[in-house]
Protein backbone atom coordinates (compact mmCIF):
# COMPACT_ATOMS: atom_id res chain seq x y z
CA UNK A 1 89.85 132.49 -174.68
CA UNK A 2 88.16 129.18 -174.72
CA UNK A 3 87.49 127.61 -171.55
CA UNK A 4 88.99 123.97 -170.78
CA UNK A 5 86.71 120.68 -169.90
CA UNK A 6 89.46 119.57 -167.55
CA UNK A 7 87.93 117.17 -164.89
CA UNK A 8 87.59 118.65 -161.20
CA UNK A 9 90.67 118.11 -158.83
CA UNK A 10 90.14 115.16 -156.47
CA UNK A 11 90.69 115.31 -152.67
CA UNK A 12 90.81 113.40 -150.20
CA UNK A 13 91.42 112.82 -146.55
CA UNK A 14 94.72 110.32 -145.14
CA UNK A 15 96.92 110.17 -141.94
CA UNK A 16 99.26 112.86 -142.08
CA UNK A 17 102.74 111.88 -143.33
CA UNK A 18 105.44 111.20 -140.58
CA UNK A 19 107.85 113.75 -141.99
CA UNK A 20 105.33 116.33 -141.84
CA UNK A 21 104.20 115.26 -138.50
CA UNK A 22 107.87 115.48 -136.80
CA UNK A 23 108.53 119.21 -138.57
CA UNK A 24 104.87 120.19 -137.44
CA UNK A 25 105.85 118.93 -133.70
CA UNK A 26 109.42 120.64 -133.97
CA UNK A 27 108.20 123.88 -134.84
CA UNK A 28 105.79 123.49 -132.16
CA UNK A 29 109.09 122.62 -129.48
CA UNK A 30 110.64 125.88 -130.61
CA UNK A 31 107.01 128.01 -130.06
CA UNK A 32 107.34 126.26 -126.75
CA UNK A 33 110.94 126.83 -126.17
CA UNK A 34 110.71 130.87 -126.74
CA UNK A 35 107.34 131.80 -125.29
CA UNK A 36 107.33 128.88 -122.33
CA UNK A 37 110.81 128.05 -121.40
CA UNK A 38 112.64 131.22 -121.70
CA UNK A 39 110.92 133.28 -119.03
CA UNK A 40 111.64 130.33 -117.16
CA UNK A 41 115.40 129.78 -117.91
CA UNK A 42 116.26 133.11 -115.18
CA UNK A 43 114.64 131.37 -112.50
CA UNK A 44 116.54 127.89 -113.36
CA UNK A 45 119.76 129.55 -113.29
CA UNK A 46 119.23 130.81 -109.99
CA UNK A 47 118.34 127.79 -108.71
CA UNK A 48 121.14 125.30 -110.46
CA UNK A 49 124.15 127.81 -111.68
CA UNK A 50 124.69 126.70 -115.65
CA UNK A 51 128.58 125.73 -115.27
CA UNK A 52 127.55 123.10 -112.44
CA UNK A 53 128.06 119.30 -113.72
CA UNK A 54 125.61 117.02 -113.40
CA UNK A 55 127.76 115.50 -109.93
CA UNK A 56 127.80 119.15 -108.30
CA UNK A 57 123.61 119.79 -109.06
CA UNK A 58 122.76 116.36 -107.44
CA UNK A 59 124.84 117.28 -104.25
CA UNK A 60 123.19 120.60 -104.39
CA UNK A 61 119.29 119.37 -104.46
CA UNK A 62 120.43 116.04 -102.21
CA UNK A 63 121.50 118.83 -99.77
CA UNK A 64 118.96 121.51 -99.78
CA UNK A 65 115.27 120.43 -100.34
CA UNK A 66 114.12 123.37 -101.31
CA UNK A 67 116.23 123.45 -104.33
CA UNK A 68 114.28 120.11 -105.44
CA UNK A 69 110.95 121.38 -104.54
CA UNK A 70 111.54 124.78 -106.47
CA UNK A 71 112.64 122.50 -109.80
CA UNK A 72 109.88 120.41 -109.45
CA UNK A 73 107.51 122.95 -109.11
CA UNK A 74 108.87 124.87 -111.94
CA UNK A 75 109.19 122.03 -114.23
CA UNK A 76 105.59 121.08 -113.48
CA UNK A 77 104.32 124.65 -114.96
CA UNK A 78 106.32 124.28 -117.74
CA UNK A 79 104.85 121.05 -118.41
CA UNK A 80 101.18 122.68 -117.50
CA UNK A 81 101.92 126.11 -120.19
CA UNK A 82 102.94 123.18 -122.70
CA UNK A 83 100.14 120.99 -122.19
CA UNK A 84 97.54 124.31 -122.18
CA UNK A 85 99.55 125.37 -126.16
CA UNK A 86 98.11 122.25 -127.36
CA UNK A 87 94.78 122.14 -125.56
CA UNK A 88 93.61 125.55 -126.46
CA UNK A 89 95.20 125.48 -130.26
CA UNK A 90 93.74 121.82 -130.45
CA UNK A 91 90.63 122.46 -129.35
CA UNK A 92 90.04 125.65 -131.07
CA UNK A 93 91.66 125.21 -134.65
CA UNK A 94 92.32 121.20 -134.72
CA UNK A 95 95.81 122.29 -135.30
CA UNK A 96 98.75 123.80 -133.23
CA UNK A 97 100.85 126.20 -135.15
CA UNK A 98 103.53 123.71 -136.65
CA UNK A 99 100.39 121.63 -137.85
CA UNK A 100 99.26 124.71 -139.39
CA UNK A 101 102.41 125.39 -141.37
CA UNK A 102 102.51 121.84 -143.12
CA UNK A 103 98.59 121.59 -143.22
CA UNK A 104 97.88 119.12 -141.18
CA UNK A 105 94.93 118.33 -138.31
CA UNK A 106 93.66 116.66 -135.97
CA UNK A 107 90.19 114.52 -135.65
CA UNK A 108 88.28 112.65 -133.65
CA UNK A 109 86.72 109.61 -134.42
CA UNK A 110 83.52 111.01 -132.49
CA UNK A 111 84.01 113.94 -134.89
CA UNK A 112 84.12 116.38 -132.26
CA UNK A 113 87.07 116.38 -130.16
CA UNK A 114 86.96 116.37 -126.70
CA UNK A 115 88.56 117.59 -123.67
CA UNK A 116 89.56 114.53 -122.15
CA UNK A 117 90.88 113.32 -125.73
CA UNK A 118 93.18 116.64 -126.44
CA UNK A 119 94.44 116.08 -122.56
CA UNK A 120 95.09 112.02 -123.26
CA UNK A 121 97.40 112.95 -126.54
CA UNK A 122 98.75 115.53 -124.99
CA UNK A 123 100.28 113.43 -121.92
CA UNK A 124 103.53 112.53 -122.61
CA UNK A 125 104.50 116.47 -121.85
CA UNK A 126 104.34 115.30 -118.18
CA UNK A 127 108.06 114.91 -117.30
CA UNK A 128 107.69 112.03 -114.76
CA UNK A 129 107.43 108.50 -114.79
CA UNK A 130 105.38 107.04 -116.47
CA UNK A 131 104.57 109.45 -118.58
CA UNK A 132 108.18 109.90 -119.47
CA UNK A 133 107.57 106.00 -121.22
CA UNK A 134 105.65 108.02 -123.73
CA UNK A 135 108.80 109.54 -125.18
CA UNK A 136 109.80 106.03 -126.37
CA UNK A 137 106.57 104.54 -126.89
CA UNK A 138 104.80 107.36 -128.98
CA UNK A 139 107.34 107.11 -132.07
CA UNK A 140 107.40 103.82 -131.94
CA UNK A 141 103.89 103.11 -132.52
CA UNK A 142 104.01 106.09 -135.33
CA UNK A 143 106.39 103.84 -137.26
CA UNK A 144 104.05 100.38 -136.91
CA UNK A 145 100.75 101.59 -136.83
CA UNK A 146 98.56 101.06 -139.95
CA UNK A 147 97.33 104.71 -139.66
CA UNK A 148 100.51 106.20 -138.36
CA UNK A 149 99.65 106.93 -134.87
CA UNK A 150 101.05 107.39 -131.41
CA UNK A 151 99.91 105.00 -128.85
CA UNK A 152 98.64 108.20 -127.01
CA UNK A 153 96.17 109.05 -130.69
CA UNK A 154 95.38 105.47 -130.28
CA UNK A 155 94.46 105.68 -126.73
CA UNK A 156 92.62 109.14 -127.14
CA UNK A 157 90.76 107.85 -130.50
CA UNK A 158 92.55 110.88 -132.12
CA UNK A 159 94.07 111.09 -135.59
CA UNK A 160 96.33 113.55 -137.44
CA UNK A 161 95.16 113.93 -141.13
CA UNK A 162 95.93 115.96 -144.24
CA UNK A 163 94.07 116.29 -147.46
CA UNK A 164 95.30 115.04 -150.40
CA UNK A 165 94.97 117.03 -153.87
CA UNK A 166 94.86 114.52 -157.46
């Protein structure tokens, strides 16, 4: 068989596309939801029963401290577990496991990414105020950014990319 002078594929390297980007980061909220959050859910259920309205748990933590203390605490290692999924998978693949699954990574503009950068994208896990902003603020700039990025990429000179195969 004769072998074909076809010209060589051409890649190369662009911001990740938002679709891709928001399954990567959902698949990632399910990892997080069944290795993270479920041991957790047995100790949140003692705490606040699960058929209390929202009326009933305020009474309950307005009236007992310790009920407050023991959510805050708990929500604060969930958002610390969270935090350390992305950190660790960042730092040591460029990629968590949903950015795996739709090929997509993360850079630096230093090239090598660094602690304090995977920690400053990574902030908007923190579920108080103002990091709770983040939540609105981080799509928003996806959508109007030139490169597609989150304030939090902007702020951490971070970047999700994919290649691109011609």
């Amino acid at each position: 068989m004769k072998k074909l002078n076809l010209p060589k594929e051409k890649t190369f390297t662009g911001p990740a596309t938002v679709w891709k980007r928001a399954a990567a980061f959902v698949v990632d909220l399910l990892i997080i939801n069944l290795v993270i959050l479920f041991p957790f859910r047995k100790l949140f259920q003692k705490i606040i029963p699960e058929t209390a309205s929202f009326t009933e748990t305020y009474n309950l933590i307005s009236q007992n401290s310790g009920f407050g203390t023991a959510i805050a605490f708990l929500t604060t290692m969930v958002a610390f577990l969270a935090i350390l999924y992305f950190y660790i998978l960042e730092k040591k693949l460029h990629q968590s496991i949903g950015k795996i699954l739709f090929n997509i990574y993360v850079v630096s503009d230093n090239k090598k990414l660094k602690s304090w950068q995977l920690l400053a994208r990574n902030l908007f896990l923190i579920p108080v105020f103002p990091f709770i902003l983040l939540w609105i603020l981080d799509p928003i700039f996806l959508f109007f950014t030139k490169n597609s990025q989150r304030l939090s990429e902007i702020l951490s000179k971070t970047k999700v990319m994919e290649d691109y195969h011609m």
